[in-house]
Protein backbone atom coordinates (compact mmCIF):
# COMPACT_ATOMS: atom_id res chain seq x y z
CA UNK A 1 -83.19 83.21 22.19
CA UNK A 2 -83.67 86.77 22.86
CA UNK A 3 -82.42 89.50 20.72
CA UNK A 4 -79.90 91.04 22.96
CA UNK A 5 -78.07 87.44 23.84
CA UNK A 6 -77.99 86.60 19.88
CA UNK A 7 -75.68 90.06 19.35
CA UNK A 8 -73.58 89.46 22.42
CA UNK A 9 -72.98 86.00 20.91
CA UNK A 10 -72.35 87.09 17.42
CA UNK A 11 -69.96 90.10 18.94
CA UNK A 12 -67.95 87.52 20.77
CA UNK A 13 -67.83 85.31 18.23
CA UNK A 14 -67.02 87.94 15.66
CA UNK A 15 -64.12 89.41 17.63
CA UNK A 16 -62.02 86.26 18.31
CA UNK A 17 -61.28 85.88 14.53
CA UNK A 18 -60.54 90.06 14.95
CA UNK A 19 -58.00 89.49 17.65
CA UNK A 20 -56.38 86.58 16.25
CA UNK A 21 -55.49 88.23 12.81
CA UNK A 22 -54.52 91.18 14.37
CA UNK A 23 -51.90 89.34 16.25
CA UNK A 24 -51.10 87.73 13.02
CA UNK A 25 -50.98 90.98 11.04
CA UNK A 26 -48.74 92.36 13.78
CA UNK A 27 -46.38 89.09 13.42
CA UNK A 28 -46.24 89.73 9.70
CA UNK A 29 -44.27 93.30 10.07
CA UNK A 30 -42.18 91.91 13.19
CA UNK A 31 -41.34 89.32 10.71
CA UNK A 32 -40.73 91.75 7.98
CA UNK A 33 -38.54 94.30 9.92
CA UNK A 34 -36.53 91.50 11.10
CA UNK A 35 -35.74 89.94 7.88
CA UNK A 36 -34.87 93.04 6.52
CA UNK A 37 -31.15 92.15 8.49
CA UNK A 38 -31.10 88.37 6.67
CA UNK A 39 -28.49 89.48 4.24
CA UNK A 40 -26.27 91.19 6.72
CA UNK A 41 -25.97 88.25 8.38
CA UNK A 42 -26.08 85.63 5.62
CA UNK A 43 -22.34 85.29 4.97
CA UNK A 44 -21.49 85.65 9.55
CA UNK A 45 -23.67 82.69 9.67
CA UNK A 46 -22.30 80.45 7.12
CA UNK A 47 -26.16 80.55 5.29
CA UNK A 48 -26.26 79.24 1.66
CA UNK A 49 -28.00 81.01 -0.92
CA UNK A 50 -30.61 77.95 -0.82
CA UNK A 51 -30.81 77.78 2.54
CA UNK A 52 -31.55 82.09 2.86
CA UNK A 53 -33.76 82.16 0.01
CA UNK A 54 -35.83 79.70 1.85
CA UNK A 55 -35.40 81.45 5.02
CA UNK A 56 -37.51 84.21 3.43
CA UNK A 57 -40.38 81.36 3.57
CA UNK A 58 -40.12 80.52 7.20
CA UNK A 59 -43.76 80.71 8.38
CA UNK A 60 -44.78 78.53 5.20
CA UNK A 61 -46.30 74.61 6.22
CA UNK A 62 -43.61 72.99 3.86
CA UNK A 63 -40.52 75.16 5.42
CA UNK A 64 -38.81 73.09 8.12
CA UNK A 65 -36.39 74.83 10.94
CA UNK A 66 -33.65 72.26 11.15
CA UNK A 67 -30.27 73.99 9.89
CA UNK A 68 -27.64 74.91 12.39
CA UNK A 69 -26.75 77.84 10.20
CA UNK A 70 -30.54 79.08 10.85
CA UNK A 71 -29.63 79.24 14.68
CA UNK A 72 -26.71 81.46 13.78
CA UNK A 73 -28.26 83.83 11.52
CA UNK A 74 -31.11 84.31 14.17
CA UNK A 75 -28.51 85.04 16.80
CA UNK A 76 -26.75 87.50 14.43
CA UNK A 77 -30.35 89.10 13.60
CA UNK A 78 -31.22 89.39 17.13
CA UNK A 79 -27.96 91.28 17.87
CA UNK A 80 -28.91 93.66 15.05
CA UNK A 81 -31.79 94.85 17.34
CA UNK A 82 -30.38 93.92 21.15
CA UNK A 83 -33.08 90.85 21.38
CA UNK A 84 -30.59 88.52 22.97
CA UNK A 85 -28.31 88.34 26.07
CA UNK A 86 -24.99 87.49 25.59
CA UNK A 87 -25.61 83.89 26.59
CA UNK A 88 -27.87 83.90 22.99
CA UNK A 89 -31.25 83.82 25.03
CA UNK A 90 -33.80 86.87 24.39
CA UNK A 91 -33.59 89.66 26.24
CA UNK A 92 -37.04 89.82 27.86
CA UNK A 93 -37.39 93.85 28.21
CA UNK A 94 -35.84 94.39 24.54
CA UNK A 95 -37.89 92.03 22.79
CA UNK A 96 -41.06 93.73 24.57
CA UNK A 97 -40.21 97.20 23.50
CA UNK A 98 -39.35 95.71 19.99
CA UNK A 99 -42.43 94.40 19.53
CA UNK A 100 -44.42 97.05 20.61
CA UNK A 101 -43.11 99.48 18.27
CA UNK A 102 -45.07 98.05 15.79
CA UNK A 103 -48.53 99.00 15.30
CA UNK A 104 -50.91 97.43 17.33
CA UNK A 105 -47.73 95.56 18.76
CA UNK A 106 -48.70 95.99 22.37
CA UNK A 107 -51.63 92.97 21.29
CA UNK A 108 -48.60 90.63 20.81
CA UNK A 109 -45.81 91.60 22.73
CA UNK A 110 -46.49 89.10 26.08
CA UNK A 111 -47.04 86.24 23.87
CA UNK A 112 -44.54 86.36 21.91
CA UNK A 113 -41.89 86.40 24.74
CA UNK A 114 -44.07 84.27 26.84
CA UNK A 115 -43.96 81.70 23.76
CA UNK A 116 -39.80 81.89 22.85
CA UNK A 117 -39.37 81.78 26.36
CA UNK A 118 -41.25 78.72 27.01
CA UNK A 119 -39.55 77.39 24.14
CA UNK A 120 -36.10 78.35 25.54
CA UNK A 121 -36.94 76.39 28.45
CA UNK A 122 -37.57 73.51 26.67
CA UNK A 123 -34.04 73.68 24.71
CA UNK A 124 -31.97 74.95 27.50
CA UNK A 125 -29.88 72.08 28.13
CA UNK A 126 -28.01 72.29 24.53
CA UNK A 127 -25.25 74.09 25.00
CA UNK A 128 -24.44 74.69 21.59
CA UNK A 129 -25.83 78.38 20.50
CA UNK A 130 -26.68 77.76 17.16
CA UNK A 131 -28.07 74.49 17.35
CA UNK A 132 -29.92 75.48 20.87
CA UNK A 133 -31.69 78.74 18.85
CA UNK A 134 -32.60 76.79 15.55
CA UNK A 135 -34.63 74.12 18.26
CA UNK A 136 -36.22 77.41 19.97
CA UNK A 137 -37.02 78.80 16.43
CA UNK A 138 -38.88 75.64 15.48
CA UNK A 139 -40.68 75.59 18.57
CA UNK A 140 -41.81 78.98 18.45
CA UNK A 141 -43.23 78.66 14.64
CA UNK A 142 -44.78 75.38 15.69
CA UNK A 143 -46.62 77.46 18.70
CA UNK A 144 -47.33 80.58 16.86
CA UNK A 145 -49.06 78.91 14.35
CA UNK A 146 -50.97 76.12 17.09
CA UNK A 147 -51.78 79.68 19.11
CA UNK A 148 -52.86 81.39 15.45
CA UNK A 149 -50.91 84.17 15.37
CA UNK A 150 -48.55 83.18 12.54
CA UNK A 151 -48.91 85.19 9.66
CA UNK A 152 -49.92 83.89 6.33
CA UNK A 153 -46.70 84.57 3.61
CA UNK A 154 -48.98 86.95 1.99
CA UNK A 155 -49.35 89.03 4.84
CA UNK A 156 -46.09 89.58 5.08
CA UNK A 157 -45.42 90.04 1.19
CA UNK A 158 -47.66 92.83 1.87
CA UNK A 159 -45.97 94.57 4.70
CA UNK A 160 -41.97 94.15 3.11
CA UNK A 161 -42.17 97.55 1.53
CA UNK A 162 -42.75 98.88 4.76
CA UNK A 163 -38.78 97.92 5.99
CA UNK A 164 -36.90 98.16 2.76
């Protein structure tokens, strides 16, 4: 194999791995920043201390998205930053610019909305708010980490200081 062809290999196959924990590293202070509103809306949602202090752990394997109070504490997080509509879906053109004002957020913005909004889709016929968002949230952990741009708990860990 000729010299140039074995560096264009090992550039492409060097700069998938780049890319993906960019996007990841990007996800871990969009996480971080929106945490940071968790306790606001702890006692508004009805969230027990067990179920925010696990909450903090939401992009671990063993964390599973099931409580109804989860939907309602998104819902009142999203409001903190104008992500959602009043119908409880995202607000497309908000949750772009949110994104993006992290650094390097522009390499995540489109998939992240393309992947809740995909996941809204699926969930769309439950009327119920906080039961509807707390299916979408599940969804969108499951694809973010299928798609590889969940961030490891350590990332984030890292990043919290950041948004205190």
């Amino acid at each position: 194999m000729p010299a140039a062809l074995r560096f264009l290999l090992l550039c492409l196959v060097l700069a998938v791995p780049r890319s993906v924990v960019g996007t990841a590293e990007v996800m871990s202070h969009v996480t971080a920043h929106f945490g940071k509103s968790l306790e606001e809306c702890r006692e508004e949602s009805g969230l027990s201390e067990e179920v925010m202090e696990e909450f903090h752990h939401f992009w671990r394997e063993d964390f599973e998205v099931v409580h109804r109070e989860l939907g309602c504490a998104i819902i009142c997080m999203s409001n903190k930053f104008q992500l959602m509509e009043e119908d409880a879906r995202m607000h497309h053109e908000n949750m772009h610019d949110y994104i993006k004002s992290f650094p390097e957020g522009e390499v995540l913005s489109s998939k992240m909305v393309a992947l809740i909004h995909n996941c809204e889709k699926q969930f769309n016929d439950i009327e119920e708010d906080c039961s509807r968002v707390v299916k979408v949230a599940a969804c969108f952990k499951r694809d973010a980490k299928r798609d590889g741009i969940a961030p490891e708990v350590t990332m984030i860990e890292a990043v919290m200081e950041h948004y205190k």
